[in-house]
N, C-alpha and C. Protein backbone atom coordinates (compact mmCIF):
# COMPACT_ATOMS: atom_id res chain seq x y z
N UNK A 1 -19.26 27.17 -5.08
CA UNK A 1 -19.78 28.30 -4.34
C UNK A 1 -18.68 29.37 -4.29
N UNK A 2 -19.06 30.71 -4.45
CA UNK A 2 -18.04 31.63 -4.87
C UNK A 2 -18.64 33.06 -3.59
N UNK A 3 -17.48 33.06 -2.45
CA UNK A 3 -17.60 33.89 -1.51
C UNK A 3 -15.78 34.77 -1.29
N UNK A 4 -15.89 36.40 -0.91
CA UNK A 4 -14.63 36.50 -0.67
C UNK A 4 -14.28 36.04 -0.12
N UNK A 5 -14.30 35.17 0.93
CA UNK A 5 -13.35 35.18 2.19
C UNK A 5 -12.25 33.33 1.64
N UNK A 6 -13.85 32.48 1.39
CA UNK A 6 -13.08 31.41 1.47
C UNK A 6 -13.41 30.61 0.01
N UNK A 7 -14.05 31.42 -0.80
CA UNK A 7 -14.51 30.70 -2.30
C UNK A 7 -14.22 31.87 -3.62
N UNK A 8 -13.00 32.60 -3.87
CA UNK A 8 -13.07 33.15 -4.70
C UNK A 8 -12.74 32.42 -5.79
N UNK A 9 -13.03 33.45 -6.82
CA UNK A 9 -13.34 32.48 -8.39
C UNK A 9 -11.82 31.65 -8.72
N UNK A 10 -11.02 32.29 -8.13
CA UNK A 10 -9.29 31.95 -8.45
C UNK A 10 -8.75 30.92 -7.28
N UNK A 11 -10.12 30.74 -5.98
CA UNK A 11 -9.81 29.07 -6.11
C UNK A 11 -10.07 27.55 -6.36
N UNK A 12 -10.79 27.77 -7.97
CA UNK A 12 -11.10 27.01 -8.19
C UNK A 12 -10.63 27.10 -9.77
N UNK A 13 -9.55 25.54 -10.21
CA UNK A 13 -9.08 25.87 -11.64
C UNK A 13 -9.30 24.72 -12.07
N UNK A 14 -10.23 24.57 -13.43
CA UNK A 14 -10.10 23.29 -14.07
C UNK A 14 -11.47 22.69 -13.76
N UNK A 15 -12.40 23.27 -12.88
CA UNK A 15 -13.80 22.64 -12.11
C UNK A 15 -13.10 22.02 -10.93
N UNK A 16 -11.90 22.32 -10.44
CA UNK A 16 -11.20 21.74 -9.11
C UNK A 16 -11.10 22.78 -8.00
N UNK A 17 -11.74 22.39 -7.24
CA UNK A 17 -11.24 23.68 -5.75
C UNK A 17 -10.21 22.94 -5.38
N UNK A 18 -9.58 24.27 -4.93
CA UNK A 18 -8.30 23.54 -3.85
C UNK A 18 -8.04 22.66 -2.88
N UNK A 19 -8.85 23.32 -2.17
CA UNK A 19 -8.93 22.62 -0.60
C UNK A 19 -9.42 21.03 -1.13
N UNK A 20 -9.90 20.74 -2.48
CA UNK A 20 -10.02 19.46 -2.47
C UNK A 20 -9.03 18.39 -3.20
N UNK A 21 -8.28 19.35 -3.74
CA UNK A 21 -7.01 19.22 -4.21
C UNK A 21 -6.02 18.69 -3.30
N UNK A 22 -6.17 19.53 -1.85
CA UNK A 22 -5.41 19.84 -1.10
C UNK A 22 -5.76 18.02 -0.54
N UNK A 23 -6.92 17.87 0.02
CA UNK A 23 -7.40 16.99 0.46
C UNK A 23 -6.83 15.43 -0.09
N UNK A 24 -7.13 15.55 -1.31
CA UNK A 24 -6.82 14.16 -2.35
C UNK A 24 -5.71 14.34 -2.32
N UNK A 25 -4.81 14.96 -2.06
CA UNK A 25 -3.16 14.67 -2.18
C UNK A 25 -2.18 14.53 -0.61
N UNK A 26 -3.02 14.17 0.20
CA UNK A 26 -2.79 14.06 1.65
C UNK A 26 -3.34 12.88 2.55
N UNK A 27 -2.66 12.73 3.49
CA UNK A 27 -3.10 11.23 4.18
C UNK A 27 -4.31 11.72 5.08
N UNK A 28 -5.56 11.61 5.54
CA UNK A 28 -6.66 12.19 6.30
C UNK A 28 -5.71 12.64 7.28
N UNK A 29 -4.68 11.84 8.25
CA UNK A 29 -3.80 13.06 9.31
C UNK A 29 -3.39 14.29 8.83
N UNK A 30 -2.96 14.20 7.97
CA UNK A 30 -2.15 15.31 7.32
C UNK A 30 -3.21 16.22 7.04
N UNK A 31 -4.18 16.01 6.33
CA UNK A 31 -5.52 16.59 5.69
C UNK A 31 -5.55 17.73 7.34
N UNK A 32 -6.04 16.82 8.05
CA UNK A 32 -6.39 17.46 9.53
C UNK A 32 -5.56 18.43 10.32
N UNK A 33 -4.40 18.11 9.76
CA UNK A 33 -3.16 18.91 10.45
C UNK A 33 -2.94 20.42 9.53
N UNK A 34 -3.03 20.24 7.80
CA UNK A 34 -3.35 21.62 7.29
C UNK A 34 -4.87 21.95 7.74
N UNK A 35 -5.72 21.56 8.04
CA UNK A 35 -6.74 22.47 8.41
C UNK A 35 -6.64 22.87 10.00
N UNK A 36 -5.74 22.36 10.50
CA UNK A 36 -5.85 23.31 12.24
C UNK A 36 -4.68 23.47 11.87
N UNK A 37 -3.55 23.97 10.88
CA UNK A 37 -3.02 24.86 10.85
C UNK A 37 -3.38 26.04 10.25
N UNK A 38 -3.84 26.08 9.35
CA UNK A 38 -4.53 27.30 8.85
C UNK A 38 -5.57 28.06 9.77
N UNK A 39 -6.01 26.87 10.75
CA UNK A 39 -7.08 27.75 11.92
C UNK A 39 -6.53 29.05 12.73
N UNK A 40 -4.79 28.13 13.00
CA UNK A 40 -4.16 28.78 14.01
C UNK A 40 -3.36 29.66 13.43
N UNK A 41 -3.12 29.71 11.81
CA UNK A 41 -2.38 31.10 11.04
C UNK A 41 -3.36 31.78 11.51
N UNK A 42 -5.14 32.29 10.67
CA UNK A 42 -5.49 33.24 10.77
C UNK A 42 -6.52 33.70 12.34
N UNK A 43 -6.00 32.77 13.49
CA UNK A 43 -6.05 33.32 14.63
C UNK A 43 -4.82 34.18 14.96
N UNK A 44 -3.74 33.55 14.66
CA UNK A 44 -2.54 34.08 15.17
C UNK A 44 -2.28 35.41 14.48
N UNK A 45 -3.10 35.74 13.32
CA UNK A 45 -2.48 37.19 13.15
C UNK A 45 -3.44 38.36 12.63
N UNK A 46 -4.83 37.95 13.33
CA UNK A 46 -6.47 38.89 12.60
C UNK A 46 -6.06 39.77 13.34
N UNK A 47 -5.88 39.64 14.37
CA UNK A 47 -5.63 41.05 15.48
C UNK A 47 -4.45 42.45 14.55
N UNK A 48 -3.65 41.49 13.63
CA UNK A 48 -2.71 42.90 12.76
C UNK A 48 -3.39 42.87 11.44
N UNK A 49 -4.55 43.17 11.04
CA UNK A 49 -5.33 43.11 9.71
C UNK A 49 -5.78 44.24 10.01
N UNK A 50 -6.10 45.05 9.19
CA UNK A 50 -7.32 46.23 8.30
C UNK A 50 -8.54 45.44 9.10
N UNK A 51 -9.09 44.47 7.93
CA UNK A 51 -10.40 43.72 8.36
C UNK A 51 -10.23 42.55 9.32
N UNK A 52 -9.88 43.10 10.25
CA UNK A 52 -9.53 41.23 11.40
C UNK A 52 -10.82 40.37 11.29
N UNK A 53 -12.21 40.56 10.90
CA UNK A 53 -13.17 39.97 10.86
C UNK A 53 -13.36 38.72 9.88
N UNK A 54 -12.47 39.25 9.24
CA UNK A 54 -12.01 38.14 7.78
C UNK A 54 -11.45 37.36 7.77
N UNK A 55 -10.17 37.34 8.65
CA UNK A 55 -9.63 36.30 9.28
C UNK A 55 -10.27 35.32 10.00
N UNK A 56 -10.57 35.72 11.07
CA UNK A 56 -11.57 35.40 11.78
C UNK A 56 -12.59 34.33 11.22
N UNK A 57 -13.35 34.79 10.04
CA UNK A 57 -14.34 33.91 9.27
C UNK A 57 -13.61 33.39 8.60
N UNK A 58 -12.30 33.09 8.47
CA UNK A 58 -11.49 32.28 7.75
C UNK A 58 -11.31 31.12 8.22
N UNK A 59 -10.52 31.66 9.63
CA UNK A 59 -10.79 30.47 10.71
C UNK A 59 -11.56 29.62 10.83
N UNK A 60 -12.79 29.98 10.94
CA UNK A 60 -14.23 29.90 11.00
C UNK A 60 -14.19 28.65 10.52
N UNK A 61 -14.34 28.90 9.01
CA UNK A 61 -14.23 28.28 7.78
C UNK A 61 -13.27 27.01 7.63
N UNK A 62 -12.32 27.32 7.94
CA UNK A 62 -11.48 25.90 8.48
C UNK A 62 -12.03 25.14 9.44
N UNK A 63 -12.45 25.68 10.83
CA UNK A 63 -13.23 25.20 11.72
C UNK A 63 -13.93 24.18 11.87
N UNK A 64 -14.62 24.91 10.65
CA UNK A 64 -16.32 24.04 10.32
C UNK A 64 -15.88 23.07 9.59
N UNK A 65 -14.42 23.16 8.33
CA UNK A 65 -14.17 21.67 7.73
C UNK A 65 -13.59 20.95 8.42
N UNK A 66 -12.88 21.20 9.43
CA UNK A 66 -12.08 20.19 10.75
C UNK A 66 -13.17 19.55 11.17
N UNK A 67 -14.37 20.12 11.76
CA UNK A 67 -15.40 19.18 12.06
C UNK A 67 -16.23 18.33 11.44
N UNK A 68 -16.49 18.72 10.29
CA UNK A 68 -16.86 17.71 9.31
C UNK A 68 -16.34 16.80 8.91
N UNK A 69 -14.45 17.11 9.17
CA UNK A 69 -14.09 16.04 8.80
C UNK A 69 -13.81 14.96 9.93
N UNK A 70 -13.93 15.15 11.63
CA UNK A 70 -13.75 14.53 12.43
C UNK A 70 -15.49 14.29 12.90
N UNK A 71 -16.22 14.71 12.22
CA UNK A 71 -17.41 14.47 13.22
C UNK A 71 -17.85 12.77 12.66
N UNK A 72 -17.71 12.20 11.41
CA UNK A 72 -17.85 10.94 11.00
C UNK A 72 -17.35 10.00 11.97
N UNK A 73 -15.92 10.29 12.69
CA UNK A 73 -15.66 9.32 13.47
C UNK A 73 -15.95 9.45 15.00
N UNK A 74 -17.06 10.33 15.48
CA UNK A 74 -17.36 10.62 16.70
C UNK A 74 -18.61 10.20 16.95
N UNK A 75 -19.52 9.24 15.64
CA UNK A 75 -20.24 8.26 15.87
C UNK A 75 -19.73 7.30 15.32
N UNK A 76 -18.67 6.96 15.39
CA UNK A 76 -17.98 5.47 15.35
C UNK A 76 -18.15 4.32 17.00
């Protein structure tokens, strides 16, 4: 899927997205810890952007994979 904010064509090389790159080369803590860090980069600095809205849906976007990736064990 190819969107500006969080799917441009340049992150995905080889038929590999990153973030799953990112994923397979990390322990699930770790996995969890770059995605609520990246939440809290583009909270911590939309407010000094041109488009702060972008950030924002960046966040977003991390957000929504933090929960997907913790919601499996919240019907455990």
């Amino acid at each position: 899927m190819t969107d500006n904010v969080n799917h441009p064509s340049h992150y995905t090389t080889g038929g590999i997205e990153c973030i799953d790159a990112m994923k397979a080369s990390m322990t699930s803590e770790a996995f969890l810890g770059y995605l609520k860090g990246n939440i809290q980069k583009y909270l911590w600095r939309y407010e000094k952007k041109l488009a702060p809205a972008e950030d924002l849906k960046k966040a977003r976007w991390y957000l929504d994979k933090l929960i997907a990736e913790v919601e499996p064990c919240d019907s455990e």
